[in-house]
N, C-alpha and C. Protein backbone atom coordinates (compact mmCIF):
# COMPACT_ATOMS: atom_id res chain seq x y z
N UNK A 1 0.88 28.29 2.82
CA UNK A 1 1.41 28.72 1.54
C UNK A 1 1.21 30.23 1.35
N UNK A 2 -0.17 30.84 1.64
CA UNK A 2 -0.55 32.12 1.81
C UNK A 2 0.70 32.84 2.46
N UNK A 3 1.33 32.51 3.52
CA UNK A 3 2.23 33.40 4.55
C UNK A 3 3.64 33.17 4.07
N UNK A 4 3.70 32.15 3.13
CA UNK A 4 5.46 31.99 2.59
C UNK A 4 5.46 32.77 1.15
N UNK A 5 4.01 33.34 0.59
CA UNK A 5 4.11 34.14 -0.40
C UNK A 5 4.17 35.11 -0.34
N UNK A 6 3.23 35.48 0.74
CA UNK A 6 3.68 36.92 1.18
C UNK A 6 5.23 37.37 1.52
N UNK A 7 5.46 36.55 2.24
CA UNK A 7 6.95 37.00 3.35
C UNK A 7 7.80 37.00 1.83
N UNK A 8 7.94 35.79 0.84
CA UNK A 8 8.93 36.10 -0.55
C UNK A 8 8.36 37.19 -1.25
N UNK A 9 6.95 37.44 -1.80
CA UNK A 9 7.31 39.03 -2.10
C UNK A 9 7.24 40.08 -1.50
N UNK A 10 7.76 39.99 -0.29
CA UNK A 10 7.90 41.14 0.76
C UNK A 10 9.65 41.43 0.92
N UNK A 11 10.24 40.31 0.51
CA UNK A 11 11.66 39.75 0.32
C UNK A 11 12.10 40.50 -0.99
N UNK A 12 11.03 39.87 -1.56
CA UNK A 12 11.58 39.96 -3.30
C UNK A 12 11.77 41.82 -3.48
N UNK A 13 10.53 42.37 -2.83
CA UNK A 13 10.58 43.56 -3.17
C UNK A 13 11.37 44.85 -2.37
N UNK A 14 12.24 44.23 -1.59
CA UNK A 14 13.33 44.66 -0.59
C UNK A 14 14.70 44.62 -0.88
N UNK A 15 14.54 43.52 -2.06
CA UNK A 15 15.94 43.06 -2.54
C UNK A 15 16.47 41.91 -2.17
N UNK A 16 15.81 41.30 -0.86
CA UNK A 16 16.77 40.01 -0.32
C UNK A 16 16.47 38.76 -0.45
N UNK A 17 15.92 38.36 -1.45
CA UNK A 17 16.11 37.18 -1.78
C UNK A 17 17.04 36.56 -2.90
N UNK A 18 17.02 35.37 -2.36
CA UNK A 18 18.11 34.80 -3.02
C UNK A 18 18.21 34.54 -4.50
N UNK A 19 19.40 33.88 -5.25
CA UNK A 19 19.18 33.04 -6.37
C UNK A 19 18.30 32.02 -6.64
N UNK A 20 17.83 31.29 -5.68
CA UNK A 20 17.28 29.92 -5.77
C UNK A 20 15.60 30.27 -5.65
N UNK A 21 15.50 31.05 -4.95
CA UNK A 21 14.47 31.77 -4.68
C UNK A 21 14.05 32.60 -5.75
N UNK A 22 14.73 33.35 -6.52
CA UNK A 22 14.46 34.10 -7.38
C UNK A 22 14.14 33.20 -9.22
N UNK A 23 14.77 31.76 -8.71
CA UNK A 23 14.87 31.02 -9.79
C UNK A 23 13.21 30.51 -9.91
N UNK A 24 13.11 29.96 -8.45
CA UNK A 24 11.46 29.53 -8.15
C UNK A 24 10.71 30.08 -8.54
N UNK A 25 10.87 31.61 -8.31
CA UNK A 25 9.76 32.56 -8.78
C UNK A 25 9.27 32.41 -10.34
N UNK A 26 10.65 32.47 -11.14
CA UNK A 26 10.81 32.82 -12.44
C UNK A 26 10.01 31.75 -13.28
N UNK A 27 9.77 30.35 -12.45
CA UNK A 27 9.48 29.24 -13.00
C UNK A 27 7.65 29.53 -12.82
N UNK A 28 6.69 30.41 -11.95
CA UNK A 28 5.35 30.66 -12.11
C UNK A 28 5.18 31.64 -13.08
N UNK A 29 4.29 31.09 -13.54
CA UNK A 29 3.57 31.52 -15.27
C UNK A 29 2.89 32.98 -14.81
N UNK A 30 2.65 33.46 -13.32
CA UNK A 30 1.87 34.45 -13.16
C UNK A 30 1.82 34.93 -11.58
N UNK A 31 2.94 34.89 -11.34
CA UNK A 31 3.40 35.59 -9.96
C UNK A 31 3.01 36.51 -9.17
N UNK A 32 2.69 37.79 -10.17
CA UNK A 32 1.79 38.99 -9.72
C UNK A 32 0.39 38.84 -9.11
N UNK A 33 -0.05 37.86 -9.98
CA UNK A 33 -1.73 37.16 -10.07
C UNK A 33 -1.43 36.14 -9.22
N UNK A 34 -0.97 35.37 -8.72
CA UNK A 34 -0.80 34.45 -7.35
C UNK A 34 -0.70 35.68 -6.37
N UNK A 35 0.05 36.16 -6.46
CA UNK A 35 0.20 37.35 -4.83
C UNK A 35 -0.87 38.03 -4.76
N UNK A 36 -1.21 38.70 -6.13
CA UNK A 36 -3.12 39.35 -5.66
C UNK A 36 -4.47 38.57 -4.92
N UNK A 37 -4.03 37.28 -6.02
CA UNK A 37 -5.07 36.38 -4.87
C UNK A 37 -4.88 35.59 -3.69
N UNK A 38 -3.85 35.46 -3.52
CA UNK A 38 -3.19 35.47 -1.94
C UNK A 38 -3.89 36.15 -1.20
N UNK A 39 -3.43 37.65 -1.34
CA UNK A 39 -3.89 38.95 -0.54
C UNK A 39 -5.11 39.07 -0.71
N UNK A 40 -6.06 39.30 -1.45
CA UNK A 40 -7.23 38.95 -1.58
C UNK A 40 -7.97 38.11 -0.71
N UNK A 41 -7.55 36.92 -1.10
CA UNK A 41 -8.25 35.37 -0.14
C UNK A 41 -7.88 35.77 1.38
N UNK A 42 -6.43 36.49 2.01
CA UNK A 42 -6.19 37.03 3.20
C UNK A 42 -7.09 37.64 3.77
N UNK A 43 -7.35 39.08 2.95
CA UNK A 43 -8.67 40.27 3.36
C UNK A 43 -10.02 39.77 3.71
N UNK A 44 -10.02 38.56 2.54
CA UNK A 44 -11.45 37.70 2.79
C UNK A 44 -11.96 37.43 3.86
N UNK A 45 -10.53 36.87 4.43
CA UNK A 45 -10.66 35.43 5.67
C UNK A 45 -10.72 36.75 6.96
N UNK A 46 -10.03 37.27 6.50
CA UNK A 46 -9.87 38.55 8.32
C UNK A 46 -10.88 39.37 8.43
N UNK A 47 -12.02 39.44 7.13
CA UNK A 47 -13.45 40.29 7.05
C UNK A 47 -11.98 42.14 6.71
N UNK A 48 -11.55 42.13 6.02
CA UNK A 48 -10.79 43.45 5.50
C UNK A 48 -11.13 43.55 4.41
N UNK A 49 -12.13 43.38 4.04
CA UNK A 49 -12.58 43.62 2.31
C UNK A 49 -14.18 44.05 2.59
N UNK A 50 -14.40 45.07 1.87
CA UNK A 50 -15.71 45.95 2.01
C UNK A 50 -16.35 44.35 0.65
N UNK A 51 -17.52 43.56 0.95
CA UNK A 51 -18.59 42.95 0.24
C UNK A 51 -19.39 43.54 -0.25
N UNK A 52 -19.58 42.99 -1.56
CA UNK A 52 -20.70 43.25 -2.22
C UNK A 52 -22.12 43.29 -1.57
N UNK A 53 -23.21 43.70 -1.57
CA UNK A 53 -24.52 43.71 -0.79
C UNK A 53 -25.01 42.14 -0.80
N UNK A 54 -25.18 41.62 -1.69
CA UNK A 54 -25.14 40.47 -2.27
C UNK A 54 -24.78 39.59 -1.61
N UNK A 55 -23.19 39.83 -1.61
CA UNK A 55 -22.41 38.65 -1.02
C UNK A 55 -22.48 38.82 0.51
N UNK A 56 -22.95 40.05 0.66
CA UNK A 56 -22.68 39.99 2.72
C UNK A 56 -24.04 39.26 2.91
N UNK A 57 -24.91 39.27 1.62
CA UNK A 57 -26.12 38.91 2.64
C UNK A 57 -25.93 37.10 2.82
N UNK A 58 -25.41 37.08 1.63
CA UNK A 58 -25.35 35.09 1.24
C UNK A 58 -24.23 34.65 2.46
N UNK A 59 -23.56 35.40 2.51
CA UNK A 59 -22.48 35.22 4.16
C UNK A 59 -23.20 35.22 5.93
N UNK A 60 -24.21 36.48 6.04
CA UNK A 60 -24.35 36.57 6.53
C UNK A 60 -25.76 35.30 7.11
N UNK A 61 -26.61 34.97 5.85
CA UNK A 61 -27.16 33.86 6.32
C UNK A 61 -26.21 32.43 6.32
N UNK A 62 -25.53 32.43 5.56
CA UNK A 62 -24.31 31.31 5.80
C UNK A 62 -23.85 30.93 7.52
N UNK A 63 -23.76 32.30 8.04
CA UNK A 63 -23.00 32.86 9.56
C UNK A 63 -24.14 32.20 10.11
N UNK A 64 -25.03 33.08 10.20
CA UNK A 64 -26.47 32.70 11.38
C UNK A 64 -27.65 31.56 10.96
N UNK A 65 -27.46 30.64 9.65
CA UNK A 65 -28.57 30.00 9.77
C UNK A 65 -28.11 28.50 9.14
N UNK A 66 -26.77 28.71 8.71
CA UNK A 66 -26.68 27.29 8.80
C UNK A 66 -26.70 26.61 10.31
N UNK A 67 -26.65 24.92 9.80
CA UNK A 67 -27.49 24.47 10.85
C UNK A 67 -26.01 23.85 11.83
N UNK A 68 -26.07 24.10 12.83
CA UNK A 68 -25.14 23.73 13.70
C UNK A 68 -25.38 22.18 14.09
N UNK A 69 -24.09 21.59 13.49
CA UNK A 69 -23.63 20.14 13.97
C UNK A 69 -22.53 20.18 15.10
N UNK A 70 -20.95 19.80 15.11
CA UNK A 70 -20.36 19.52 15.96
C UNK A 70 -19.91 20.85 16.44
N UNK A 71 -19.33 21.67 15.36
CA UNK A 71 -18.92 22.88 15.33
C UNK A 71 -19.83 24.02 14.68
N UNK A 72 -19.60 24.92 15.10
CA UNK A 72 -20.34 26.13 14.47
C UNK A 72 -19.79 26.49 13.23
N UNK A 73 -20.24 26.32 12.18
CA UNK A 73 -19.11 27.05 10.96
C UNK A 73 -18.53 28.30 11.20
N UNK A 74 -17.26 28.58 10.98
CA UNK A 74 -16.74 29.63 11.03
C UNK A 74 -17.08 30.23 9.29
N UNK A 75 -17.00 31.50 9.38
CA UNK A 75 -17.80 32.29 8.02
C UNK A 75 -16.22 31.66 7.08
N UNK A 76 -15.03 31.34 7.22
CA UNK A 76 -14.29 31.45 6.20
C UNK A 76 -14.28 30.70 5.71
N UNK A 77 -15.44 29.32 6.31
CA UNK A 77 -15.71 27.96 5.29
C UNK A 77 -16.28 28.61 4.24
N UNK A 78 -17.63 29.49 4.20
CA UNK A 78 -17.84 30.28 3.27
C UNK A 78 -17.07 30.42 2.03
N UNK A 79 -16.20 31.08 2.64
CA UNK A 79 -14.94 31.73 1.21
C UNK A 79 -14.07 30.94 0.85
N UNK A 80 -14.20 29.95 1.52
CA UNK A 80 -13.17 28.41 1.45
C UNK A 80 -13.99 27.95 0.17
N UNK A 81 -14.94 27.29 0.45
CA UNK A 81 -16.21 26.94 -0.54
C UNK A 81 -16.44 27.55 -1.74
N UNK A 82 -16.62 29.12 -1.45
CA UNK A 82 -16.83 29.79 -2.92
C UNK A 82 -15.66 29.57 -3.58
N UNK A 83 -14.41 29.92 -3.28
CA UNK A 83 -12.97 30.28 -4.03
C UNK A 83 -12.92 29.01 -4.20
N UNK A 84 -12.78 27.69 -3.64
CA UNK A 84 -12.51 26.59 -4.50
C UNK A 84 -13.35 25.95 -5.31
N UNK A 85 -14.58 26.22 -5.11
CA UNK A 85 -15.71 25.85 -6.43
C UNK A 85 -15.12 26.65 -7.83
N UNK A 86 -14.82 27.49 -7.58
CA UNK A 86 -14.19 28.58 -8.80
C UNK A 86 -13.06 27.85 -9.05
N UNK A 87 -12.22 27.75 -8.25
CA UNK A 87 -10.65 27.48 -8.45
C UNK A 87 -10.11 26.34 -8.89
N UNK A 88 -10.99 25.12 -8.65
CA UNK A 88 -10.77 23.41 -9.05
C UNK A 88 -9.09 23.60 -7.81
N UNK A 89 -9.37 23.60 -6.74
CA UNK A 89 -7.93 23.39 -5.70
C UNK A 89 -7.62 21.72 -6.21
N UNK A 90 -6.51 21.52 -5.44
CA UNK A 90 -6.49 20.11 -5.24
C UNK A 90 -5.94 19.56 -3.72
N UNK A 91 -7.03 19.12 -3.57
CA UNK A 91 -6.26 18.53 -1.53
C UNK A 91 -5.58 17.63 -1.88
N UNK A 92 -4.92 17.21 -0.50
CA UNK A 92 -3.77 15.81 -0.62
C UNK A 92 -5.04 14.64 0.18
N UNK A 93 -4.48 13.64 -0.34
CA UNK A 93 -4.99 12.56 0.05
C UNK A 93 -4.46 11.87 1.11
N UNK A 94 -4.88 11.53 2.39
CA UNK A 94 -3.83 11.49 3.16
C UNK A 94 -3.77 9.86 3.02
N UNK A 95 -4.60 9.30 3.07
CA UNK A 95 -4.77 8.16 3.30
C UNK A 95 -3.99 7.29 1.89
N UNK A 96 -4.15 8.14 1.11
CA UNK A 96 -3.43 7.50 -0.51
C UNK A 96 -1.95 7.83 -0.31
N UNK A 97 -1.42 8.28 0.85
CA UNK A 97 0.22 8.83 0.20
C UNK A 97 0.97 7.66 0.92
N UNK A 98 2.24 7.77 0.49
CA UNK A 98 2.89 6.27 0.77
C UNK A 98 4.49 6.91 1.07
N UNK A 99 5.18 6.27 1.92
CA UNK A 99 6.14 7.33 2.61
C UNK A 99 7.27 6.12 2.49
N UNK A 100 8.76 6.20 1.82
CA UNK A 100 9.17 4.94 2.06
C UNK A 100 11.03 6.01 2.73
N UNK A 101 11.67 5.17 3.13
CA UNK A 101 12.85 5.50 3.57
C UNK A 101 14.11 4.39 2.70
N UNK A 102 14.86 4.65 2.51
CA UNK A 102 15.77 3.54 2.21
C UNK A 102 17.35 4.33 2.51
N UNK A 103 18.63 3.86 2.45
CA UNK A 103 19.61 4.06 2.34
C UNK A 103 20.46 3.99 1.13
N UNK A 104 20.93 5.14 0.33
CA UNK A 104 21.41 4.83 -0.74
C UNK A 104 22.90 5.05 -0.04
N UNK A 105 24.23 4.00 -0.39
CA UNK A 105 25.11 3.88 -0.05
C UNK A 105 25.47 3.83 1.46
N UNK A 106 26.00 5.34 1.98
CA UNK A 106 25.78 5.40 3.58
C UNK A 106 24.83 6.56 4.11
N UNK A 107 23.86 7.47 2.75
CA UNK A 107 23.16 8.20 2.90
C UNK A 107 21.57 7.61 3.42
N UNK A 108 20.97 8.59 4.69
CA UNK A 108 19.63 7.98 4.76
C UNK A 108 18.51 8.65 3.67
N UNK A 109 17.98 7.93 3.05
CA UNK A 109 17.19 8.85 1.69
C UNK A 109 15.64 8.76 2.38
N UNK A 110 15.11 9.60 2.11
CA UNK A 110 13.68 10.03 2.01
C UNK A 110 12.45 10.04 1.06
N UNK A 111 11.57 9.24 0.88
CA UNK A 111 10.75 10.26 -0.42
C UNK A 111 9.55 9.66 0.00
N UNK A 112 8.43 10.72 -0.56
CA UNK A 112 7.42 10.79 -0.45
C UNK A 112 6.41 10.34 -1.84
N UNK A 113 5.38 9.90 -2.26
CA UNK A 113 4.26 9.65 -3.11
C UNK A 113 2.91 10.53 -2.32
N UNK A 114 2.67 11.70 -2.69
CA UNK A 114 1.70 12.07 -2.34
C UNK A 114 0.57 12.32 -3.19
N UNK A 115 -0.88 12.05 -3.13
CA UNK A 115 -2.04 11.82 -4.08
C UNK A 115 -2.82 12.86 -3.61
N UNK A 116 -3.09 13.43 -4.70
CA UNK A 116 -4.06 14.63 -4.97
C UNK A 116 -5.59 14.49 -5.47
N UNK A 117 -6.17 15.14 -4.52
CA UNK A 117 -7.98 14.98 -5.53
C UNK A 117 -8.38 15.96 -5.70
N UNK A 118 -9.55 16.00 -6.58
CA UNK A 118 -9.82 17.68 -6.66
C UNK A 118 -11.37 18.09 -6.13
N UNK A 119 -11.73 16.94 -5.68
CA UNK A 119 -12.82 16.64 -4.34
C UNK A 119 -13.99 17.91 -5.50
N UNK A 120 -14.00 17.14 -6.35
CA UNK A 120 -15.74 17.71 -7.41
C UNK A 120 -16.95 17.36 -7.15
N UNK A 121 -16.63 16.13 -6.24
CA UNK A 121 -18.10 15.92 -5.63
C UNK A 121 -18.80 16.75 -4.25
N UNK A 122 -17.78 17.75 -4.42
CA UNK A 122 -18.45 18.15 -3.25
C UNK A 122 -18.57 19.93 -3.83
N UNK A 123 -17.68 20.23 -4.40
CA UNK A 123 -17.69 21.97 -5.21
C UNK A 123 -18.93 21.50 -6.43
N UNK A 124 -18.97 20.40 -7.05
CA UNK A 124 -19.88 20.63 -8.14
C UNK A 124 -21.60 20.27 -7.43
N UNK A 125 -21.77 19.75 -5.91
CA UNK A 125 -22.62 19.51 -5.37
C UNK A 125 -23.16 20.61 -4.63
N UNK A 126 -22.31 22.10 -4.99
CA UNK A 126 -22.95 23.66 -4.37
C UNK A 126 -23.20 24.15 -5.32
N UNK A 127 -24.43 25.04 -5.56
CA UNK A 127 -25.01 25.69 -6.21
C UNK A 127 -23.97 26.91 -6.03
N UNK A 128 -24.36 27.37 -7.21
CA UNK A 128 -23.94 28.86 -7.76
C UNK A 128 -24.36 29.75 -6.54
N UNK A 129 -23.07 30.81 -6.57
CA UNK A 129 -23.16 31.43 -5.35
C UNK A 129 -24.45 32.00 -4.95
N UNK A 130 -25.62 32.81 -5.88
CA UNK A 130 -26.56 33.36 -5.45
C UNK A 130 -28.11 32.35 -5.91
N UNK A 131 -27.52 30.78 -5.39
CA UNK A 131 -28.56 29.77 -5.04
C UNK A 131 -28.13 29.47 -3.90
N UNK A 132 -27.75 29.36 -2.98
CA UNK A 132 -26.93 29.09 -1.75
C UNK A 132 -28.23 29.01 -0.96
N UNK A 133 -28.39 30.27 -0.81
CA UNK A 133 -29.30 29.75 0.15
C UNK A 133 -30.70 29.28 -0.34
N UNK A 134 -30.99 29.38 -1.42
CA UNK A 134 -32.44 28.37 -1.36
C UNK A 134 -32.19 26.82 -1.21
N UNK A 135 -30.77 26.51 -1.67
CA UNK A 135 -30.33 25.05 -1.73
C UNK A 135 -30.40 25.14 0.21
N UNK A 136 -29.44 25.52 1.09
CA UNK A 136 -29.35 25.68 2.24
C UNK A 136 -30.10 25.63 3.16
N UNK A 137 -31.99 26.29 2.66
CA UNK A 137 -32.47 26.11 3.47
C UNK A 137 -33.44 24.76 3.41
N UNK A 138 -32.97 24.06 2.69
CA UNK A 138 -33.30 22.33 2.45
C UNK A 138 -32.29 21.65 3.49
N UNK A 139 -32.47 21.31 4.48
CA UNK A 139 -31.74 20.67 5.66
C UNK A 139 -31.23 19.61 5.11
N UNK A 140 -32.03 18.79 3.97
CA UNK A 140 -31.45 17.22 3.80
C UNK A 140 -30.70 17.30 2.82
N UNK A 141 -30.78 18.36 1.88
CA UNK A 141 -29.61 18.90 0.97
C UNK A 141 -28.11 19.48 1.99
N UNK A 142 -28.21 20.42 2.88
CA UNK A 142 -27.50 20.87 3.48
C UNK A 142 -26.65 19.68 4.47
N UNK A 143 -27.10 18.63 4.60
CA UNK A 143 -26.44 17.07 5.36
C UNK A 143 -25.69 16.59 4.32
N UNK A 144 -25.83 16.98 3.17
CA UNK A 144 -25.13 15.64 2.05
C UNK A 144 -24.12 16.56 1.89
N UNK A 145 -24.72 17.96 1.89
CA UNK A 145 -22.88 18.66 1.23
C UNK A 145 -21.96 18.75 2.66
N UNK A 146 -22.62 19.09 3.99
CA UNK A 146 -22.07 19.19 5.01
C UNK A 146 -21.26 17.86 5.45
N UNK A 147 -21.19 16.99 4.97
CA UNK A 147 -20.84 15.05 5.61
C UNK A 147 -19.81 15.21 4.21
N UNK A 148 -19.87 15.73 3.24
CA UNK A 148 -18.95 15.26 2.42
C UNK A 148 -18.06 16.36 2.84
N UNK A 149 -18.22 17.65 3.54
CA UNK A 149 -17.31 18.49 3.93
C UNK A 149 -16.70 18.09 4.51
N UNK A 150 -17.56 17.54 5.43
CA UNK A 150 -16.55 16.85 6.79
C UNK A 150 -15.80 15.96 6.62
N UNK A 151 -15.79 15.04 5.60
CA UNK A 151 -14.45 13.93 5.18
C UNK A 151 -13.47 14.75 4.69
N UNK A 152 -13.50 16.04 4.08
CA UNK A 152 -12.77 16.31 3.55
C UNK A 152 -11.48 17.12 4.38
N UNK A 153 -12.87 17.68 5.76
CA UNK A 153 -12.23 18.61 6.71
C UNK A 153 -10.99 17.26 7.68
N UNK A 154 -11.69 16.46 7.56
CA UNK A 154 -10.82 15.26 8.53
C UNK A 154 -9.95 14.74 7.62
N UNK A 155 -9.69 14.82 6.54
CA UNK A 155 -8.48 14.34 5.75
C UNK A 155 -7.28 15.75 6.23
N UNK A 156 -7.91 16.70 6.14
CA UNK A 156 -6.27 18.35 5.97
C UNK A 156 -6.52 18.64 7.51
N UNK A 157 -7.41 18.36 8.27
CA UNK A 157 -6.76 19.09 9.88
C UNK A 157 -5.96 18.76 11.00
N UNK A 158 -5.50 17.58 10.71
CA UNK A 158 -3.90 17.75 11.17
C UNK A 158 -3.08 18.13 10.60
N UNK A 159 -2.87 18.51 8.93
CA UNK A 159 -1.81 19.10 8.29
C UNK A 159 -2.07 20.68 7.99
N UNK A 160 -4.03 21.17 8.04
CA UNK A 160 -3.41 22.40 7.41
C UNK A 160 -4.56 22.59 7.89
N UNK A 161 -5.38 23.50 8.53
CA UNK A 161 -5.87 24.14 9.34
C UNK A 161 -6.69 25.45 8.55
N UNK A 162 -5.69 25.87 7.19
CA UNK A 162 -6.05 26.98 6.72
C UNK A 162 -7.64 27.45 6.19
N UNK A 163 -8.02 25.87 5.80
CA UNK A 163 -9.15 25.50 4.77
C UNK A 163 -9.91 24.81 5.58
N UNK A 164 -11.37 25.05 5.68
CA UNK A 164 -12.70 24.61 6.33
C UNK A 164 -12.16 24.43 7.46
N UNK A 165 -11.62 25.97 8.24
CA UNK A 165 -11.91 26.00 9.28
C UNK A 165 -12.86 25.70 10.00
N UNK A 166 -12.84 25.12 11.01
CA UNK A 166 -14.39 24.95 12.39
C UNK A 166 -15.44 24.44 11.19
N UNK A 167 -15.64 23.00 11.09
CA UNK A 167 -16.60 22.55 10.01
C UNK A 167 -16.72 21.42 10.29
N UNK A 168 -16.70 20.75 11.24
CA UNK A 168 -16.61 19.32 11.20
C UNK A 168 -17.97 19.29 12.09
N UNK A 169 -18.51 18.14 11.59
CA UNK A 169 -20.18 17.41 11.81
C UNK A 169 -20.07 16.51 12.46
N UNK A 170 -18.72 15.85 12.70
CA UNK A 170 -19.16 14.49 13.44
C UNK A 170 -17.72 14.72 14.41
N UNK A 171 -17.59 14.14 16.04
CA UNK A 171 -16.78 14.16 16.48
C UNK A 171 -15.12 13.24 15.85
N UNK A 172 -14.60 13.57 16.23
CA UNK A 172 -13.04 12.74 15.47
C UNK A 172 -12.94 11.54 16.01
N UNK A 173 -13.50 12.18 17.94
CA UNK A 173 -13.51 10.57 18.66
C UNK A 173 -14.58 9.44 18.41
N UNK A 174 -15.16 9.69 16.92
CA UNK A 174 -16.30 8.73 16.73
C UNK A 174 -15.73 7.67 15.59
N UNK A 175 -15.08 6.61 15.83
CA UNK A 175 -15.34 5.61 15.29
C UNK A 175 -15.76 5.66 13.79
N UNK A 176 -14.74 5.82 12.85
CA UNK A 176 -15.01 5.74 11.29
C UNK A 176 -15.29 7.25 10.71
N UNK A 177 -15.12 8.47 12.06
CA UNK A 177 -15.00 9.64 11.36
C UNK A 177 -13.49 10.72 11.92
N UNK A 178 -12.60 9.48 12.24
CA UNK A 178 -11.59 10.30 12.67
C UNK A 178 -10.97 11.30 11.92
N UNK A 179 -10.06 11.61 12.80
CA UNK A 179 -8.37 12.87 11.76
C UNK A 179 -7.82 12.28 11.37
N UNK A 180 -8.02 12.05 9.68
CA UNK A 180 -7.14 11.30 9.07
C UNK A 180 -5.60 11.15 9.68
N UNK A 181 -4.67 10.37 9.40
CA UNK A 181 -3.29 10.61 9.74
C UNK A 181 -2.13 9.95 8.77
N UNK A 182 -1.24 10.44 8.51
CA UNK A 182 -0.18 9.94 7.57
C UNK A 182 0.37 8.59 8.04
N UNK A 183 0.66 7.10 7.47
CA UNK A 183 0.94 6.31 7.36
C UNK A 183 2.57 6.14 7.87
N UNK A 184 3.07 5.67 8.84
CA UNK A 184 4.51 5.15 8.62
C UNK A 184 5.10 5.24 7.95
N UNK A 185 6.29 5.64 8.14
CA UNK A 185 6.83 5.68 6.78
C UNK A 185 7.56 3.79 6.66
N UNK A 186 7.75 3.69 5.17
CA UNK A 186 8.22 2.03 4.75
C UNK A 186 9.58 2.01 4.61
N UNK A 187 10.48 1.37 5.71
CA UNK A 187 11.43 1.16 5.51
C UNK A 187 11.60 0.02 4.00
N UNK A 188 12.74 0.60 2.77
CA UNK A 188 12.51 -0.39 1.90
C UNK A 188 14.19 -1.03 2.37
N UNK A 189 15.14 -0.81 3.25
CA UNK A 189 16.44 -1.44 3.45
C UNK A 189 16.44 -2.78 3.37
């Protein structure tokens, strides 16, 4: 979503986008303020933003002392974590969405039911950014938020890659902690 906002106001501000496109736009309450924090959350993730002293240090023990399970955290779980504790995101549910097909007349029709959570048990289960690490360096605290990461990381990494990068605790090939996957779709003909 980050790279289709950019590229439209990179469009928008060139002149070449379209009507339909320009209609989409018109319909967000705050367009300017979506593209700043776009670009923002971008600089974050690529380390192009000079940090606060503060925040490099809560990153930098984030980097070197959390505790290595399957994968090594990559630092942009970090900023994944902070920005959506702030933000209330909402992931898709993969396992809740329901996919049906039917034929209306001689057309093949499509539609989707997709379910959203806003996964609070796991943003309201991190301390405020500058408790991080005293919570963190409690290992058996750091297992309960890390295992609920990881369901969350195995629900979006076959669809989206963007969010909790390199975070997963338990292998996929283990039996009851796979990559989630989208359901068949239901023929209703």
């Amino acid at each position: 979503m980050a790279r289709y906002f950019i590229m439209i106001d990179m469009y928008n501000k060139k002149g070449l986008l379209g009507e339909k496109s320009k209609c989409f736009l018109g319909e967000l309450t705050d367009y300017d303020g979506l593209i700043k924090g776009v670009k923002i959350t971008l600089l974050l993730r690529s380390g192009n933003i000079t940090l606060k002293d503060d925040v490099r240090n809560i990153k930098s023990y984030f980097d070197k002392n959390l505790y290595r399970f399957l994968d090594k955290p990559h630092s942009n779980l970090f900023f994944d974590v902070i920005i959506n504790q702030l933000a209330y995101p909402m992931h898709s549910n993969v396992k809740c969405n329901f996919r049906y097909s039917y034929t209306a007349k001689t057309t093949k029709m499509y539609t989707d039911v997709t379910v959203y959570d806003e996964c609070r048990y796991i943003y309201e289960w991190l301390p405020g950014l500058h408790q991080i690490v005293s919570s963190f360096e409690n290992l058996s605290w750091q297992y309960v938020f890390r295992f609920a990461l990881d369901g969350l990381i195995k629900m979006r990494q076959n669809y989206n890659n963007e969010f909790f990068f390199q975070g997963s605790i338990v292998s996929s090939s283990v039996e009851g902690f796979e990559s989630k996957k989208l359901e068949e779709r239901i023929n209703l003909d």
